[in-house]
N, C-alpha and C. Protein backbone atom coordinates (compact mmCIF):
# COMPACT_ATOMS: atom_id res chain seq x y z
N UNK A 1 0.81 -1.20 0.00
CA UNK A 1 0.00 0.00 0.00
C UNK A 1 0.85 1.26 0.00
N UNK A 2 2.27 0.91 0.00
CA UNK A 2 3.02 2.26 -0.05
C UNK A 2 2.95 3.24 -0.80
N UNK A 3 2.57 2.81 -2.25
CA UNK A 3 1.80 3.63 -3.49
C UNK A 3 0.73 4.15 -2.99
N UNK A 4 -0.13 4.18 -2.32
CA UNK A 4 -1.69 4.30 -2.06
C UNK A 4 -1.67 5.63 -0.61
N UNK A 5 -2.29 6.33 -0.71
CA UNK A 5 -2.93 7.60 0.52
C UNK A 5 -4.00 6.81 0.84
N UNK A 6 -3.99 6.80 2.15
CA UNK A 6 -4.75 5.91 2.90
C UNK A 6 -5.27 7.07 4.09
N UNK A 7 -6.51 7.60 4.18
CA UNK A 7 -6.72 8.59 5.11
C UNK A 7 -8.07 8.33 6.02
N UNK A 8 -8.26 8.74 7.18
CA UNK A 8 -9.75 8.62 8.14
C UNK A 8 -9.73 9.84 7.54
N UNK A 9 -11.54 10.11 7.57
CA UNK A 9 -12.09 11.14 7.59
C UNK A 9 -13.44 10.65 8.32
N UNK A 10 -13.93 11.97 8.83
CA UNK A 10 -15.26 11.85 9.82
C UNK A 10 -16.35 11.30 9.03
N UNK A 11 -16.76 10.22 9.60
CA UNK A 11 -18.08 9.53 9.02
C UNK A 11 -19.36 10.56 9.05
N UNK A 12 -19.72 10.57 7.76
CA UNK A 12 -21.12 11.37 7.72
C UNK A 12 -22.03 10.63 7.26
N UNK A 13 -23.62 10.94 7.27
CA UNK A 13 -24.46 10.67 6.35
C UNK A 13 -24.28 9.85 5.21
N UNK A 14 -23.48 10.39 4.14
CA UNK A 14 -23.50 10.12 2.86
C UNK A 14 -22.61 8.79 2.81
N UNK A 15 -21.63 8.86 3.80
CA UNK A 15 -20.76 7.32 3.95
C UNK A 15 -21.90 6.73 4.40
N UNK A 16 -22.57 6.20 5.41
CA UNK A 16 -22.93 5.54 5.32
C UNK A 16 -24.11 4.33 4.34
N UNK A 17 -23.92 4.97 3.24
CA UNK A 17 -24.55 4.38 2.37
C UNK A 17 -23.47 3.15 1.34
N UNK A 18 -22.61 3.88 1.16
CA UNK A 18 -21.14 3.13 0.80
C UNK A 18 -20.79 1.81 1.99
N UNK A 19 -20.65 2.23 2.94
CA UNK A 19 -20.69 1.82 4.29
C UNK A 19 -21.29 0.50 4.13
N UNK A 20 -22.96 0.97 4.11
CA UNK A 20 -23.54 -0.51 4.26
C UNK A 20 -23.50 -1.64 2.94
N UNK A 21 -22.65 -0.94 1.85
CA UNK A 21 -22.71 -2.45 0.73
C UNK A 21 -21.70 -3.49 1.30
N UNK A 22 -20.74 -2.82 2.03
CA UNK A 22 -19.70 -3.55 2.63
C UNK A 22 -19.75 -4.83 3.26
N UNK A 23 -20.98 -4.60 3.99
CA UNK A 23 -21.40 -5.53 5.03
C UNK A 23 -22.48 -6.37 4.42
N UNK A 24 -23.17 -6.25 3.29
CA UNK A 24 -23.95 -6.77 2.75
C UNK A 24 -23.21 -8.60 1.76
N UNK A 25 -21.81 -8.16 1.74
CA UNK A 25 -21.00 -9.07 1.21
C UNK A 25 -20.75 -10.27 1.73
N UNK A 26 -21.76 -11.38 1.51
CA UNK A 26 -21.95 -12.67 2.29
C UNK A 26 -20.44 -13.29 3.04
N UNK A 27 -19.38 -13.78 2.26
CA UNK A 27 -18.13 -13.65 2.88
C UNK A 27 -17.64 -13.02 4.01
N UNK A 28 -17.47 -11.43 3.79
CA UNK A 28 -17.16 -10.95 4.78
C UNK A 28 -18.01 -10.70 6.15
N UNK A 29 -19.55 -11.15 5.58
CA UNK A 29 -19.87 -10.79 7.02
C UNK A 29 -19.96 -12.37 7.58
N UNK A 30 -19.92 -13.09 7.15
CA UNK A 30 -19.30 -14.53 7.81
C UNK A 30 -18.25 -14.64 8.15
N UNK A 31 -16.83 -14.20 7.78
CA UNK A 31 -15.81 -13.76 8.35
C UNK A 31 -15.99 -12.56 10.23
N UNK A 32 -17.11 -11.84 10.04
CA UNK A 32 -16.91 -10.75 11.03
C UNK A 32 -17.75 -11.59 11.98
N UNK A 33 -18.83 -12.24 11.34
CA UNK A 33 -19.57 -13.08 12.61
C UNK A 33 -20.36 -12.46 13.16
N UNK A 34 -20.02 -11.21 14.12
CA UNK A 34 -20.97 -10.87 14.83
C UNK A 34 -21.35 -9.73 14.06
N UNK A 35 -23.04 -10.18 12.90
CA UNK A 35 -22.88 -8.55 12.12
C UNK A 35 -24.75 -8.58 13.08
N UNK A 36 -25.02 -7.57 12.03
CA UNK A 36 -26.87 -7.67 12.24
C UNK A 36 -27.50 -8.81 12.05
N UNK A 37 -28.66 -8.91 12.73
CA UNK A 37 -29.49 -9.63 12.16
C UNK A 37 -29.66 -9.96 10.58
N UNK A 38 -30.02 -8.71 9.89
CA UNK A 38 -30.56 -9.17 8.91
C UNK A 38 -29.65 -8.18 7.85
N UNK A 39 -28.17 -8.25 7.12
CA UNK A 39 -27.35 -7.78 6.67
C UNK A 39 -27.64 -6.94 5.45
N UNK A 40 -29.00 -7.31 4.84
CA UNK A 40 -29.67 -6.93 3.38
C UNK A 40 -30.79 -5.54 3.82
N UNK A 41 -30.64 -5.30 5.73
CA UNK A 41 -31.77 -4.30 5.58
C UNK A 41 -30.88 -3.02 5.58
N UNK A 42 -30.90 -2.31 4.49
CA UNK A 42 -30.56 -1.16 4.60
C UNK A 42 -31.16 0.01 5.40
N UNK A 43 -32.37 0.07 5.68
CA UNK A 43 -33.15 1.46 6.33
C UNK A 43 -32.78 0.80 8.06
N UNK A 44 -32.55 -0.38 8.25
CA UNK A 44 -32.03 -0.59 9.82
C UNK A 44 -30.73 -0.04 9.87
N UNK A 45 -30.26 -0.69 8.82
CA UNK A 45 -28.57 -0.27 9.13
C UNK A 45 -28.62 1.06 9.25
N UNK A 46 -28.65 2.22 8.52
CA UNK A 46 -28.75 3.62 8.69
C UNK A 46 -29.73 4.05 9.86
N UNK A 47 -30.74 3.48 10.42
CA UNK A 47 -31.41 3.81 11.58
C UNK A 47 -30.70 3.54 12.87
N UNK A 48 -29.64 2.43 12.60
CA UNK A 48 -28.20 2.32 13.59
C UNK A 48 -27.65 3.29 13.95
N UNK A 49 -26.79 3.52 12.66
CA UNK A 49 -25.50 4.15 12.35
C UNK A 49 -25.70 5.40 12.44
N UNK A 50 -26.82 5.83 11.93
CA UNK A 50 -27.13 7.52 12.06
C UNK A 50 -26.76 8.47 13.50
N UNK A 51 -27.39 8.00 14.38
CA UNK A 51 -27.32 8.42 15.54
C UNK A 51 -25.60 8.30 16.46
N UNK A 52 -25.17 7.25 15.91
CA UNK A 52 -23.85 7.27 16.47
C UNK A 52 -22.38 8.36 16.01
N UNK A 53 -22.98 8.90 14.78
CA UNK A 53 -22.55 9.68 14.00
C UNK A 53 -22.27 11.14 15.37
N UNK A 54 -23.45 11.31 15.32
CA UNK A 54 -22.83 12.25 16.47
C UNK A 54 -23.02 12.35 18.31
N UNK A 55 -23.24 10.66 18.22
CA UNK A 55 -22.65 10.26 19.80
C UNK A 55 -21.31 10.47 20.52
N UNK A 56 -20.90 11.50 21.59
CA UNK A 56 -19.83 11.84 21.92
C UNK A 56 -18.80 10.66 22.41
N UNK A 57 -19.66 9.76 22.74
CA UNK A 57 -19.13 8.31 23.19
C UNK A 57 -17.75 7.31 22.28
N UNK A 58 -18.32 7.69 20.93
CA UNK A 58 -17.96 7.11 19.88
C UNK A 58 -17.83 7.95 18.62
N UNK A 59 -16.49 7.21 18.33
CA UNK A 59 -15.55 8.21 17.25
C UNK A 59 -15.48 7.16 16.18
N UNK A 60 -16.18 7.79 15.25
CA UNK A 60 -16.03 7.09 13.73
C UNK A 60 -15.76 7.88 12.73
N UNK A 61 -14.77 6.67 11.76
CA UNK A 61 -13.92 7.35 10.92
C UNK A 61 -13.90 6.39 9.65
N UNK A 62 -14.03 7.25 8.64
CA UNK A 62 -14.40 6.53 7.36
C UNK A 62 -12.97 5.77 6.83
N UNK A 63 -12.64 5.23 6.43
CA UNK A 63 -11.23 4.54 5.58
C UNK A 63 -11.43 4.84 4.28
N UNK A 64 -10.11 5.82 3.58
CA UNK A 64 -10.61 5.94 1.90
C UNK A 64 -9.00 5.96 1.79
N UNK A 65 -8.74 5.06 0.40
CA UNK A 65 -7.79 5.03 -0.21
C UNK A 65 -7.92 5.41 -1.86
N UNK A 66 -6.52 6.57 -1.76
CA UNK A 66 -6.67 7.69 -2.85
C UNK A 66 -8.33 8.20 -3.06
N UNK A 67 -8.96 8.62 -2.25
CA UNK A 67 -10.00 9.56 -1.97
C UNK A 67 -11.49 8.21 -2.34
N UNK A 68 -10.98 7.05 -2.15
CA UNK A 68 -12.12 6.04 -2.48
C UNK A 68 -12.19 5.33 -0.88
N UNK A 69 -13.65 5.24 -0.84
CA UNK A 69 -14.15 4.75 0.46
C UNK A 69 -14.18 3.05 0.44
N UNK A 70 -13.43 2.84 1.11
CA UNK A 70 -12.83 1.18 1.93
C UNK A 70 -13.12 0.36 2.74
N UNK A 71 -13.79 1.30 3.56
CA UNK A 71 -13.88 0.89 4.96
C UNK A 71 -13.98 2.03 6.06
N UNK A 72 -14.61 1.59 7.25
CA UNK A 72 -14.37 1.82 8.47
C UNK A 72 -14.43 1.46 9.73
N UNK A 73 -13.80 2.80 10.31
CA UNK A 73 -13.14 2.54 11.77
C UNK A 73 -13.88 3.03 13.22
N UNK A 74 -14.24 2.68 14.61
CA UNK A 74 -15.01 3.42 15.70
C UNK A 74 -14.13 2.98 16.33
N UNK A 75 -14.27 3.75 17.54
CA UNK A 75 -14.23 3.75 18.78
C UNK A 75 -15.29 3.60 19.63
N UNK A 76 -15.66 2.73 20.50
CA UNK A 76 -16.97 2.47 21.46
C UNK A 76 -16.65 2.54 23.04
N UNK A 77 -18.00 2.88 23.46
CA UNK A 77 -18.18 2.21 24.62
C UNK A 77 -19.14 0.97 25.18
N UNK A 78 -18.87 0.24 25.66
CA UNK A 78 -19.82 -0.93 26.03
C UNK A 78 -19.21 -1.63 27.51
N UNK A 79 -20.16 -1.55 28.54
CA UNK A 79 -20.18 -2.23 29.72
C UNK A 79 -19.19 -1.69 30.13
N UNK A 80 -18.66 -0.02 29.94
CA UNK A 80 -17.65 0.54 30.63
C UNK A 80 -16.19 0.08 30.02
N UNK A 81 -16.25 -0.95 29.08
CA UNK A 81 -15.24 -0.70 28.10
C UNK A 81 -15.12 -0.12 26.70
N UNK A 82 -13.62 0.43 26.82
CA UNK A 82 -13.53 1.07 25.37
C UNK A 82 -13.47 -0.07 24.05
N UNK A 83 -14.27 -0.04 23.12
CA UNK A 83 -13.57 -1.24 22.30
C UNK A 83 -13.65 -0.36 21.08
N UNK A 84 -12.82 -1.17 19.97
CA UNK A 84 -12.46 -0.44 18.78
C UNK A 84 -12.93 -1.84 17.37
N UNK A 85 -13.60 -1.41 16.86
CA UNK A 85 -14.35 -2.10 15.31
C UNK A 85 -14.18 -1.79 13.98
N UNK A 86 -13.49 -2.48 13.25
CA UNK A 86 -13.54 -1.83 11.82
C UNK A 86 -13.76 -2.66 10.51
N UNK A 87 -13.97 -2.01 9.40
CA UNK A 87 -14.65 -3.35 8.30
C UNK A 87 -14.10 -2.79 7.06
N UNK A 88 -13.45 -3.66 6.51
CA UNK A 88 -12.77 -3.47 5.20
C UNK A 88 -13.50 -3.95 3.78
N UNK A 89 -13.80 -3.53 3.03
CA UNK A 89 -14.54 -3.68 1.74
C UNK A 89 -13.41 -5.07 1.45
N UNK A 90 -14.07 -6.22 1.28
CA UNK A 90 -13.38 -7.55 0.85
C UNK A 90 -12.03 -7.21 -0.29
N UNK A 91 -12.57 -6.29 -1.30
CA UNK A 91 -12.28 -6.36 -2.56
C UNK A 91 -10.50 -5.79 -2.45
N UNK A 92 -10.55 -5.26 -0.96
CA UNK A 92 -9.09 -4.47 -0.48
C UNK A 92 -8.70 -5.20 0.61
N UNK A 93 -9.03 -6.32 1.17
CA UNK A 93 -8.28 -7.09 1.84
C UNK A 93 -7.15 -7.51 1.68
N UNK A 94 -5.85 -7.88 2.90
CA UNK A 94 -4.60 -8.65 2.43
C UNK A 94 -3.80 -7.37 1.89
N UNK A 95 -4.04 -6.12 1.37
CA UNK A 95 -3.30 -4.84 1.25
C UNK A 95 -2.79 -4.25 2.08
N UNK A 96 -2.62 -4.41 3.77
CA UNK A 96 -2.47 -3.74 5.03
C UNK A 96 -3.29 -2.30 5.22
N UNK A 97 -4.33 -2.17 4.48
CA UNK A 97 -5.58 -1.26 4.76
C UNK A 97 -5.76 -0.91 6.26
N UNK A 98 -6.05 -2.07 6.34
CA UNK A 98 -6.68 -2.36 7.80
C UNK A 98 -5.33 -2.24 8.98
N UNK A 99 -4.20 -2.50 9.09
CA UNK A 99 -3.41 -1.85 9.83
C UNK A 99 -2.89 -0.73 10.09
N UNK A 100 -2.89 -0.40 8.80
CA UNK A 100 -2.53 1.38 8.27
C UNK A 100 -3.48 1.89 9.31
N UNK A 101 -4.83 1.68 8.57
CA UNK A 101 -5.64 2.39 9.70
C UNK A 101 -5.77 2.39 10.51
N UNK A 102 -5.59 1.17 11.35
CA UNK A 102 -6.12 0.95 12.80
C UNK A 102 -4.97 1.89 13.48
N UNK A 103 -3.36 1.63 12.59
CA UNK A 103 -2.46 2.45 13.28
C UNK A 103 -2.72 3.81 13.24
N UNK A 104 -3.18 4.32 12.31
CA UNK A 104 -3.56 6.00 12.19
C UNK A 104 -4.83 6.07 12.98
N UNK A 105 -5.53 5.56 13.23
CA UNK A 105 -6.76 5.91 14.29
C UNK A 105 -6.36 5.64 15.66
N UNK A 106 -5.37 4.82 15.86
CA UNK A 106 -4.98 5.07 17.53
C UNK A 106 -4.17 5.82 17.79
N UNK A 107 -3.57 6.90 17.11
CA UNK A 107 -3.24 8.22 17.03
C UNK A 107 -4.46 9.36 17.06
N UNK A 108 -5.04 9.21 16.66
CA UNK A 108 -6.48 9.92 16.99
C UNK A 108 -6.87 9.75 18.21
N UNK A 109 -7.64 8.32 18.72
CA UNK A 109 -8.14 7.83 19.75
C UNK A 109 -7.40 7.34 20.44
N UNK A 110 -6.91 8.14 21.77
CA UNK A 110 -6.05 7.44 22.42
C UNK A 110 -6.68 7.38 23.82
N UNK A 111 -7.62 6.77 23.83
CA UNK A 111 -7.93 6.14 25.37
C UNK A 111 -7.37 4.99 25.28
N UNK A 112 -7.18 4.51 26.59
CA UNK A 112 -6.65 3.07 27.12
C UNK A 112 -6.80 2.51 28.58
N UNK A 113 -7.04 0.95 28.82
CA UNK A 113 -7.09 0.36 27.47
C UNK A 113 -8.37 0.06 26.61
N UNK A 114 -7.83 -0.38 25.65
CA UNK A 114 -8.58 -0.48 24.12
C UNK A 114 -8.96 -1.32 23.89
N UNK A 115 -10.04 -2.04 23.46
CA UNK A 115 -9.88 -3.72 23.51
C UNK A 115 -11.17 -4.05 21.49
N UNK A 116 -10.49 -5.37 21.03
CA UNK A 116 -11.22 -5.45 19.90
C UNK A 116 -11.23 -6.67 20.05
N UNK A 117 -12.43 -7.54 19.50
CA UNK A 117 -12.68 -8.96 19.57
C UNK A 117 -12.89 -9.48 18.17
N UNK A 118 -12.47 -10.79 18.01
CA UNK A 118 -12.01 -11.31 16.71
C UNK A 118 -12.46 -12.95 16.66
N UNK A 119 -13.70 -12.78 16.08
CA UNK A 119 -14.05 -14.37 15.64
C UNK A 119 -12.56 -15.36 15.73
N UNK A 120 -12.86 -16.60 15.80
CA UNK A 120 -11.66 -17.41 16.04
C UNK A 120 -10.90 -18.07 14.85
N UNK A 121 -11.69 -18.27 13.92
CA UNK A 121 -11.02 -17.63 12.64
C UNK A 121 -10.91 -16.86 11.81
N UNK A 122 -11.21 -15.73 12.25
CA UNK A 122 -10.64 -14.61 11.25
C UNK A 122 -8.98 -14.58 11.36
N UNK A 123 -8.57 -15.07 10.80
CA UNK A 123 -6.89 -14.67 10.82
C UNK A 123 -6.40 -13.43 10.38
N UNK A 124 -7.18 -12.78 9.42
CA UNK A 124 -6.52 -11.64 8.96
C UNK A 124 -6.46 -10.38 10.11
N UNK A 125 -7.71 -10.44 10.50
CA UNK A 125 -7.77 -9.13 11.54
C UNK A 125 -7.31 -9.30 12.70
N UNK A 126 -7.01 -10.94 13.16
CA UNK A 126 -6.07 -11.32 14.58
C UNK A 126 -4.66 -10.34 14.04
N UNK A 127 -4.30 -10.91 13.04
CA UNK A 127 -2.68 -10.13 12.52
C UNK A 127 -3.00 -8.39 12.38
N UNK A 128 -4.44 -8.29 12.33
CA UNK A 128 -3.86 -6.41 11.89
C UNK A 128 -4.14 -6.05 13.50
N UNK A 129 -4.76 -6.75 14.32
CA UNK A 129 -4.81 -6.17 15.97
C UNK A 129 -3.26 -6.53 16.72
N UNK A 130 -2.68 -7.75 16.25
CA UNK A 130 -1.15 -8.34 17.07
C UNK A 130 0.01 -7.19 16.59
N UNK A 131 -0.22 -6.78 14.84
CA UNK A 131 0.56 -5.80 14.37
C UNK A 131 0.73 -4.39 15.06
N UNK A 132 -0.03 -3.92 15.49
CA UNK A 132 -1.18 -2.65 15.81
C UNK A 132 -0.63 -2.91 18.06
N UNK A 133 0.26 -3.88 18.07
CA UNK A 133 0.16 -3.89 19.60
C UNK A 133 -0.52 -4.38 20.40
N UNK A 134 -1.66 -5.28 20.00
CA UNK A 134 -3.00 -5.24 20.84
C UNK A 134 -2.40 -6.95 21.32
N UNK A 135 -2.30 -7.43 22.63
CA UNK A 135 -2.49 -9.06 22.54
C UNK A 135 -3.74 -9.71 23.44
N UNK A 136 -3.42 -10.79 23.04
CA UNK A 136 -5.00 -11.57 23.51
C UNK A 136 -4.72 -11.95 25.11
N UNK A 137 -5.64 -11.87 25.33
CA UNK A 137 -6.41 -11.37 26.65
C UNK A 137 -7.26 -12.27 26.90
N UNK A 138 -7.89 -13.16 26.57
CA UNK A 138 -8.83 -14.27 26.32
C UNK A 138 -9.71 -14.57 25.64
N UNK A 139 -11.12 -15.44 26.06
CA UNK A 139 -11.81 -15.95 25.18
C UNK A 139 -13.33 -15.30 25.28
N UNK A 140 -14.55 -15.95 24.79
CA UNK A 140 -15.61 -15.69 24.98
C UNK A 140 -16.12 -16.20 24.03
N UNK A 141 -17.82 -16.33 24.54
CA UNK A 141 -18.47 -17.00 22.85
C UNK A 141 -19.49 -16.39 23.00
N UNK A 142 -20.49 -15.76 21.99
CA UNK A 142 -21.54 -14.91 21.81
C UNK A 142 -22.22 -15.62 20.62
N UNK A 143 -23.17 -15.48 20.32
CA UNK A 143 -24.34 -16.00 19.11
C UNK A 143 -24.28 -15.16 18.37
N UNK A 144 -23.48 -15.74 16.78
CA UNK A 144 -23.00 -14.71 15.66
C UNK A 144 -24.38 -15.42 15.10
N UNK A 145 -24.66 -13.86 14.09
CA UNK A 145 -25.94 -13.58 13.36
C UNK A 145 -25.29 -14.21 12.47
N UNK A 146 -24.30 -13.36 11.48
CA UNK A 146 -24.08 -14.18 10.23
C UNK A 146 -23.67 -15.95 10.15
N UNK A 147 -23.65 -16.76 11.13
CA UNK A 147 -23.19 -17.78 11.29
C UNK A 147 -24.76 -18.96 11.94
N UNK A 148 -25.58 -17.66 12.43
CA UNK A 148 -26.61 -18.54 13.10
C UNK A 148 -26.20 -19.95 14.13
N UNK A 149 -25.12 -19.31 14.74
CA UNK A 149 -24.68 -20.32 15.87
C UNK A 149 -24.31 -19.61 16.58
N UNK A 150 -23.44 -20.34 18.19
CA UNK A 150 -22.69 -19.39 18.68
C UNK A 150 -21.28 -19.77 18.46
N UNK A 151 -20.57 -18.80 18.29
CA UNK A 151 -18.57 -18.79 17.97
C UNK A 151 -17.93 -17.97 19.10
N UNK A 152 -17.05 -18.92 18.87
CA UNK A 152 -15.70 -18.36 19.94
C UNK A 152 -14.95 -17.18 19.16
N UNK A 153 -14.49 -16.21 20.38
CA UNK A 153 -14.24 -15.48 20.06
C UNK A 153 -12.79 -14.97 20.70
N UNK A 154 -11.82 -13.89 20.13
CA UNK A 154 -11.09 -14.08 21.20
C UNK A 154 -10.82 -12.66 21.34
N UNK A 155 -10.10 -11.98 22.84
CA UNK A 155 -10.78 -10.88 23.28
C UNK A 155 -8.91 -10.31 22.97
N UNK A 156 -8.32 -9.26 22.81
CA UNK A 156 -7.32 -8.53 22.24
C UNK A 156 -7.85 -6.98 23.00
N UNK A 157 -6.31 -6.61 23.93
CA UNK A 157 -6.52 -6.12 24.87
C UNK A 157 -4.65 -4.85 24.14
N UNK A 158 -5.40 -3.46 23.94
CA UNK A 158 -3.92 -2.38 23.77
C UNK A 158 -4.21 -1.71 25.03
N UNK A 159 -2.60 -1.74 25.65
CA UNK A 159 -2.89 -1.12 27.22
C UNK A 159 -2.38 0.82 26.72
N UNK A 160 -1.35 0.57 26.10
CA UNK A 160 -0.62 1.85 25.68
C UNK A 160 -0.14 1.92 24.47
């Protein structure tokens, strides 16, 4: 990706429409595991996402390489932890997209610690969280939508 400008910019409105074809991509959201219920409803997904847009809680940031939208990146809160989520358009996977960014957004967001959870086989995004500093911390299993079972998961913990 050394050829390539790889930049966050503030998620608005209009991303999220780009946003949700991403996730609509049977693969990848079997890869992420824990997506929505129902991955094809668009007016849910934006009835989500809208509001978090300008939740002070949570910092989201679009991923565009050479001014084309890729992916993106948040920052959350849940149960008093910070956790961090991001989703790469399949078609740019295996490019280090997804590290680039995660490394340029924890320059942005620097609370700690940080924590991101990773289906038990996703291999790619275990390597862009181990790259990025983050190590595992343990396990857990939750009932993934896209999988209609429940999967193990494993929990990836950045202190600093």
């Amino acid at each position: 990706m050394t050829d390539h400008i790889i930049t966050l910019t503030k998620t608005d409105n209009d991303d999220l429409n780009t946003l949700f074809l991403f996730q609509v991509d049977e693969e990848a959201n079997r890869l992420a595991a824990f997506a929505s219920k129902d991955p094809n409803d668009k007016a849910a997904y934006i009835k989500k996402y809208t509001p978090f847009l300008t939740d002070p809680t949570i910092t989201m940031r679009t991923i565009k390489v050479d001014g084309e939208i890729v992916g993106s990146i948040a920052k959350f809160v849940m149960h008093g932890e910070v956790g961090i989520t991001y989703w790469i358009d399949r078609k740019f996977w295996g490019q280090g997209i997804a590290t680039t960014a995660l490394r340029d957004f924890l320059k942005i967001e620097q609370a700690r610690p940080i924590y991101g959870r990773v289906a038990f086989d996703n291999y790619g995004s275990q390597k862009v969280l181990e790259k990025c500093g983050f190590v595992t911390t343990g396990k857990d299993k939750g009932f993934a939508n896209a999988r209609q079972t429940e999967v193990e998961e494993y929990i990836y913990k950045l202190s600093d």
